[in-house]
Protein backbone atom coordinates (compact mmCIF):
# COMPACT_ATOMS: atom_id res chain seq x y z
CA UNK A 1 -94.10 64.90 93.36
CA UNK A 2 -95.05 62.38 96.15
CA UNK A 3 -92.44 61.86 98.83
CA UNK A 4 -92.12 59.59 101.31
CA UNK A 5 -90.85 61.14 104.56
CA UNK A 6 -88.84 58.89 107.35
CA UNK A 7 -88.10 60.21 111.08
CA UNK A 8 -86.36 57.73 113.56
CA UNK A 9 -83.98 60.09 114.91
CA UNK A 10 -85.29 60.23 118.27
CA UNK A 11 -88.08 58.34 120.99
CA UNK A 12 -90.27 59.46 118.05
CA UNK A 13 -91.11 57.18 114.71
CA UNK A 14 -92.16 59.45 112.68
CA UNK A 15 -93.82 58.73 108.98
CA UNK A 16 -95.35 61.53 106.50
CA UNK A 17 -96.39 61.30 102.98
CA UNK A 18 -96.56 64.65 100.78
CA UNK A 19 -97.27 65.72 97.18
CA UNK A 20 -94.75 68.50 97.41
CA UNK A 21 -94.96 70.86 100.66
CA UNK A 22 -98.94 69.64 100.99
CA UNK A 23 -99.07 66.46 103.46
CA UNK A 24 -101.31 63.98 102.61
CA UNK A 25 -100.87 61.93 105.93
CA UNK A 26 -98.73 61.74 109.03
CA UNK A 27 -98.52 59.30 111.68
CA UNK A 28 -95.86 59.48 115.10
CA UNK A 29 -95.66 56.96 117.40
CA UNK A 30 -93.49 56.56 121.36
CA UNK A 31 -95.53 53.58 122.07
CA UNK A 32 -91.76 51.93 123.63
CA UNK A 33 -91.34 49.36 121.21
CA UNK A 34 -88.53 50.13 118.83
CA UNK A 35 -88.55 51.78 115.60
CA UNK A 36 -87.42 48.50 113.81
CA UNK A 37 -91.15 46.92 115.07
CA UNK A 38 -92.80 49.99 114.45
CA UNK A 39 -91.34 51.81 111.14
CA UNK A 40 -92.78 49.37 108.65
CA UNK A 41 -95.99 48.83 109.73
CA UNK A 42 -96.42 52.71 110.38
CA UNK A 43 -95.29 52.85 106.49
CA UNK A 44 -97.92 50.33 105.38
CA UNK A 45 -100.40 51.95 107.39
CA UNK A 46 -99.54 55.51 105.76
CA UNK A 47 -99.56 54.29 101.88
CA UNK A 48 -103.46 52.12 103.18
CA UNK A 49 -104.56 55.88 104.30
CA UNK A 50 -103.86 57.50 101.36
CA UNK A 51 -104.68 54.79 98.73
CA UNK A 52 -100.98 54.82 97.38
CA UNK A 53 -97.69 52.90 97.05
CA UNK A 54 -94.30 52.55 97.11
CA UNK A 55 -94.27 52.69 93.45
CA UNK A 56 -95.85 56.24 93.85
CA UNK A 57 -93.53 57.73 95.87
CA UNK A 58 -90.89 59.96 93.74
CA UNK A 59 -88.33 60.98 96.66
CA UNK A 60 -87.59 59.88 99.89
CA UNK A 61 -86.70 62.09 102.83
CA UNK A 62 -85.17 60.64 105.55
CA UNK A 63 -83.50 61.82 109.04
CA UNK A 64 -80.13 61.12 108.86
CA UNK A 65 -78.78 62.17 112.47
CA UNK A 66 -77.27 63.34 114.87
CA UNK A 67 -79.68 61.30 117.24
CA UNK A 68 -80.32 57.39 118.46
CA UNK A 69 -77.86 55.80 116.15
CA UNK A 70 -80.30 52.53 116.47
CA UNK A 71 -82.79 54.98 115.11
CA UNK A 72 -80.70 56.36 112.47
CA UNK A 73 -79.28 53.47 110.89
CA UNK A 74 -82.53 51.53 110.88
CA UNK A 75 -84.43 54.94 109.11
CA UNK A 76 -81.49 55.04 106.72
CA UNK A 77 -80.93 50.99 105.97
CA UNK A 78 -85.60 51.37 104.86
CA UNK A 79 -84.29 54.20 102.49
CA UNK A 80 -81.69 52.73 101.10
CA UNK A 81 -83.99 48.97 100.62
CA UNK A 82 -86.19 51.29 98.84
CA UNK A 83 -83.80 52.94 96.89
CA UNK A 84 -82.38 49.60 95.53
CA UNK A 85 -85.48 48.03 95.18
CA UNK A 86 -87.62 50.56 93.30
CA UNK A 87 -84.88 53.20 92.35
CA UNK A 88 -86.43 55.67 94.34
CA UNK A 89 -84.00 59.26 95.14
CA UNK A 90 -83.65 59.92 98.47
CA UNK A 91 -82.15 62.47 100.58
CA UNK A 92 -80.64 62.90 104.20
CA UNK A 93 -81.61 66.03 106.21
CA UNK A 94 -79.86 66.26 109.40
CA UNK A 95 -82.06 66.35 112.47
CA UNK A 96 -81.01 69.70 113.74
CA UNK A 97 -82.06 71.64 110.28
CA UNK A 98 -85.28 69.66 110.36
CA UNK A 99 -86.12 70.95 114.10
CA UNK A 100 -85.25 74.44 113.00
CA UNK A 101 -87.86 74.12 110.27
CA UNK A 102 -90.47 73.25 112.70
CA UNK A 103 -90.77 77.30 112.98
CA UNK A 104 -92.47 77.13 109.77
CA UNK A 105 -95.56 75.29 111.55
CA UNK A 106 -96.17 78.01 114.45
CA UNK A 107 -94.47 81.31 112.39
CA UNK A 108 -95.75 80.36 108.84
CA UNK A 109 -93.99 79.40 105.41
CA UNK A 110 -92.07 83.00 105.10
CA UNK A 111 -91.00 83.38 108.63
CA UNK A 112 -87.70 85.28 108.45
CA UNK A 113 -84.94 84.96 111.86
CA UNK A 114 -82.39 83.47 113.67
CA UNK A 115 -82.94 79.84 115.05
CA UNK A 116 -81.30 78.11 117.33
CA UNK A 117 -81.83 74.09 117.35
CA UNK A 118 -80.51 72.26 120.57
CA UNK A 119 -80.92 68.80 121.61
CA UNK A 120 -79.79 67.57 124.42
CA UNK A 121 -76.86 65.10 124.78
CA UNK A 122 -77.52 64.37 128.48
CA UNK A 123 -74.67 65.68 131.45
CA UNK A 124 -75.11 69.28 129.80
CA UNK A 125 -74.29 68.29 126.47
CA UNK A 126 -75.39 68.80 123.52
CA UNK A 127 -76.19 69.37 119.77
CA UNK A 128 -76.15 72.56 118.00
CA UNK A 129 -76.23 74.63 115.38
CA UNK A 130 -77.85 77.88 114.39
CA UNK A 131 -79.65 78.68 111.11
CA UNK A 132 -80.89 82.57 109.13
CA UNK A 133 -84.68 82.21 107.79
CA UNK A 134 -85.48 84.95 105.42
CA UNK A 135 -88.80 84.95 104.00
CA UNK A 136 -88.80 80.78 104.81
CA UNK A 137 -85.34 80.25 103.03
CA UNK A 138 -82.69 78.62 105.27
CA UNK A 139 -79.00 79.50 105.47
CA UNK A 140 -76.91 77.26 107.85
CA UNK A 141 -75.01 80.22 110.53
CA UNK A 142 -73.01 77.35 112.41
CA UNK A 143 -73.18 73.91 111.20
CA UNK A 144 -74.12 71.12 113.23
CA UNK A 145 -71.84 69.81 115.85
CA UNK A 146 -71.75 68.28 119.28
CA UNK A 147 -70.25 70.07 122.40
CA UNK A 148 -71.09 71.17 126.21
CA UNK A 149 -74.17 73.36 126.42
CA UNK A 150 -71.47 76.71 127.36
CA UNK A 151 -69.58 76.50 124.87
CA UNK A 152 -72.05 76.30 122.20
CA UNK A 153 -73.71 79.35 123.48
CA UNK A 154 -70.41 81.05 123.46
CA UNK A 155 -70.61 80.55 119.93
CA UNK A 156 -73.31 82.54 119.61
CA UNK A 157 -72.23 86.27 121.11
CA UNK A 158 -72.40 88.00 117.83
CA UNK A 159 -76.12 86.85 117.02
CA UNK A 160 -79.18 88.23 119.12
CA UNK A 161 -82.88 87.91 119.33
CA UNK A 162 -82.68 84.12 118.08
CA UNK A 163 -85.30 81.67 118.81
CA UNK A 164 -84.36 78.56 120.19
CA UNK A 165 -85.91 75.28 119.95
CA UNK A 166 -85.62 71.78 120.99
CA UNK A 167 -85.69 69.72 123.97
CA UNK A 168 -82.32 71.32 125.04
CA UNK A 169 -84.12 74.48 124.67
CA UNK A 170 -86.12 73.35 127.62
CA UNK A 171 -84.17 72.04 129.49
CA UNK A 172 -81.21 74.53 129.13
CA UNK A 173 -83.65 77.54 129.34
CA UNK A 174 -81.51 79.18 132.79
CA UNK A 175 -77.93 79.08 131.03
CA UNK A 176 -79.66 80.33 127.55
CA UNK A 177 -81.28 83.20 129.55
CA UNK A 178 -78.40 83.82 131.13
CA UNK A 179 -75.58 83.84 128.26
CA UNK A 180 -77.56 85.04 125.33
CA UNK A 181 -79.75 88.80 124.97
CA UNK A 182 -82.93 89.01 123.65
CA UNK A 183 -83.98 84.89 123.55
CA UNK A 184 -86.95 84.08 122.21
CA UNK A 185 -88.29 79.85 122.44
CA UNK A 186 -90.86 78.54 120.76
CA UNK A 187 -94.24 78.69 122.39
CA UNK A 188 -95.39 75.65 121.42
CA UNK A 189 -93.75 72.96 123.46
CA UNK A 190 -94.81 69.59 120.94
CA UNK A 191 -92.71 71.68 118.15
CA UNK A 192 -89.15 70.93 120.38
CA UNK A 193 -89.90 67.35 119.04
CA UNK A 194 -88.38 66.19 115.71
CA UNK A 195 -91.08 65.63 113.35
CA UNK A 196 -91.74 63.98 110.08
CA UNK A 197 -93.54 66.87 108.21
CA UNK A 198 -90.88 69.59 108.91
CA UNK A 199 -88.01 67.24 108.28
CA UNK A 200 -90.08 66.83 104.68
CA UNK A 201 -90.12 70.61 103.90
CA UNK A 202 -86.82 70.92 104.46
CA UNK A 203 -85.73 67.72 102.41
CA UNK A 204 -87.97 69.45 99.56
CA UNK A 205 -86.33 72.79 99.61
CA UNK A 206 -82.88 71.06 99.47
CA UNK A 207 -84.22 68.84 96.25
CA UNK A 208 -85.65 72.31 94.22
CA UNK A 209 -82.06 73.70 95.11
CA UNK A 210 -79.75 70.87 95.15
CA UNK A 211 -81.52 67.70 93.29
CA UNK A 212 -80.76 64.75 95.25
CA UNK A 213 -77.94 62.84 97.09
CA UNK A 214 -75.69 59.91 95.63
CA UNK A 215 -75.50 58.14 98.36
CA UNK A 216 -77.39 58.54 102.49
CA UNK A 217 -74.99 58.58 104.80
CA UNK A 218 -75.59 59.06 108.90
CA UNK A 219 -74.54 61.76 110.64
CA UNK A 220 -73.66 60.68 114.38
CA UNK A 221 -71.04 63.96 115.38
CA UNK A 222 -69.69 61.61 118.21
CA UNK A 223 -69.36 58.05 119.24
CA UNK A 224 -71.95 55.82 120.55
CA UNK A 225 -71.88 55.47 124.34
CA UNK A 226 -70.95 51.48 124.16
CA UNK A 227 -67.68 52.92 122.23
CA UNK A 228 -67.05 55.98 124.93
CA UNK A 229 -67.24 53.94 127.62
CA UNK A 230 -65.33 51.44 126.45
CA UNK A 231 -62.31 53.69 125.48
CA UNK A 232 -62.52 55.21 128.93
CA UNK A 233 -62.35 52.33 130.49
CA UNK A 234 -59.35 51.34 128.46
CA UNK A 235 -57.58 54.09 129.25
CA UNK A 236 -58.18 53.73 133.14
CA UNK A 237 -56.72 50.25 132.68
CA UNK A 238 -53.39 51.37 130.95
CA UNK A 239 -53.09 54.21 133.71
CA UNK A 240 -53.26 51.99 136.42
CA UNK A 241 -50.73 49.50 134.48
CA UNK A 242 -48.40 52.35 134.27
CA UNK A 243 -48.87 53.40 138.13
CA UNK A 244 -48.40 49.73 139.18
């Protein structure tokens, strides 16, 4: 099976193609243009390198969030073209189960453990969610969601020895060491980035147990920041109506 694998979740565009779990080519790019310049091209360039096309490609793995929600809907909207042009199955892996399974690339295929996948939200925020490997299968502990770096670590007083890993890993490192016993983080720094290979393996182990999805939908866990600021700025302006 040859599958197409789509990453524009974060800075990162991110393009693999895979004949099951073996990757036949993988290209990234943070060059600063944006991922609706660079996605297609970086897709052209992938089938070129390994003498295939779209009408190759069995399944298509894409990152459906949470993350740049320019990112995501543009990596979603190329699925879903693809999917209606050449009936081609996709699925949507969410980005924080795709960073967990960038383990398998420093641990190995049967790593077995806790994992911890962070990214940061900015102002201490984040999102979260925790995830049991054993023997390279993945159980979801505590399933994605979006909250203030403390109180997703307060979630996480029953679990120990976990491995955490993402870029709020790194930057969060003092309040981890601080609030959880027995941390572990990844040792290689480039694997706190989302990438296109692990969010493949774990889009292939949900196919072999799950098949694939009816419909790809994004997964944002809170509002973009045009909307927040715009509702808090609303609600200033009917506060100071009511005080005047």
């Amino acid at each position: 099976m040859k599958i197409l694998s789509i990453d524009t979740a974060s800075n990162i565009c991110g393009v693999s193609i895979l004949e099951d779990t073996k990757p036949l080519c993988t290209l990234d790019s943070d060059t600063g243009r944006t991922h609706s310049e660079n996605l297609m091209p970086m897709i052209e360039k992938a089938f070129k390198q390994t003498n295939l096309t779209l009408n190759d490609i069995n399944l298509i793995i894409c990152d459906k969030g949470p993350g740049s929600f320019t990112g995501i809907r543009i990596g979603i909207a190329t699925a879903k073209a693809f999917h209606d042009s050449k009936s081609i199955n996709y699925i949507g892996i969410d980005s924080l189960q795709s960073l967990a399974y960038n383990v398998k690339q420093e641990y190995g295929s049967n790593f077995s453990g806790i994992v911890c996948s962070i990214i940061d939200c900015k102002n201490q925020n984040c999102y979260f969610a925790l995830y049991q490997f054993t023997n390279g299968i993945c159980t979801t502990l505590i399933s994605p969601s979006a909250d203030t770096v403390e109180h997703s670590l307060e979630l996480l007083k029953d679990y120990s020895n976990i491995l955490f890993i993402g870029d709020g890993a790194t930057m969060y490192s003092d309040i981890i060491k601080d609030k959880s016993s027995n941390c572990q983080f990844i040792s290689n720094s480039s694997l706190n980035n989302l990438n296109s290979i692990s969010l493949a393996l774990a889009g292939y182990d949900f196919f072999i147990n799950n098949g694939t999805e009816k419909d790809l939908l994004p997964l944002y866990l809170r509002k973009p920041q045009a909307q927040r600021q715009l509702e808090e700025k609303t609600l200033l302006n009917n506060i100071n109506k009511k005080e005047n």
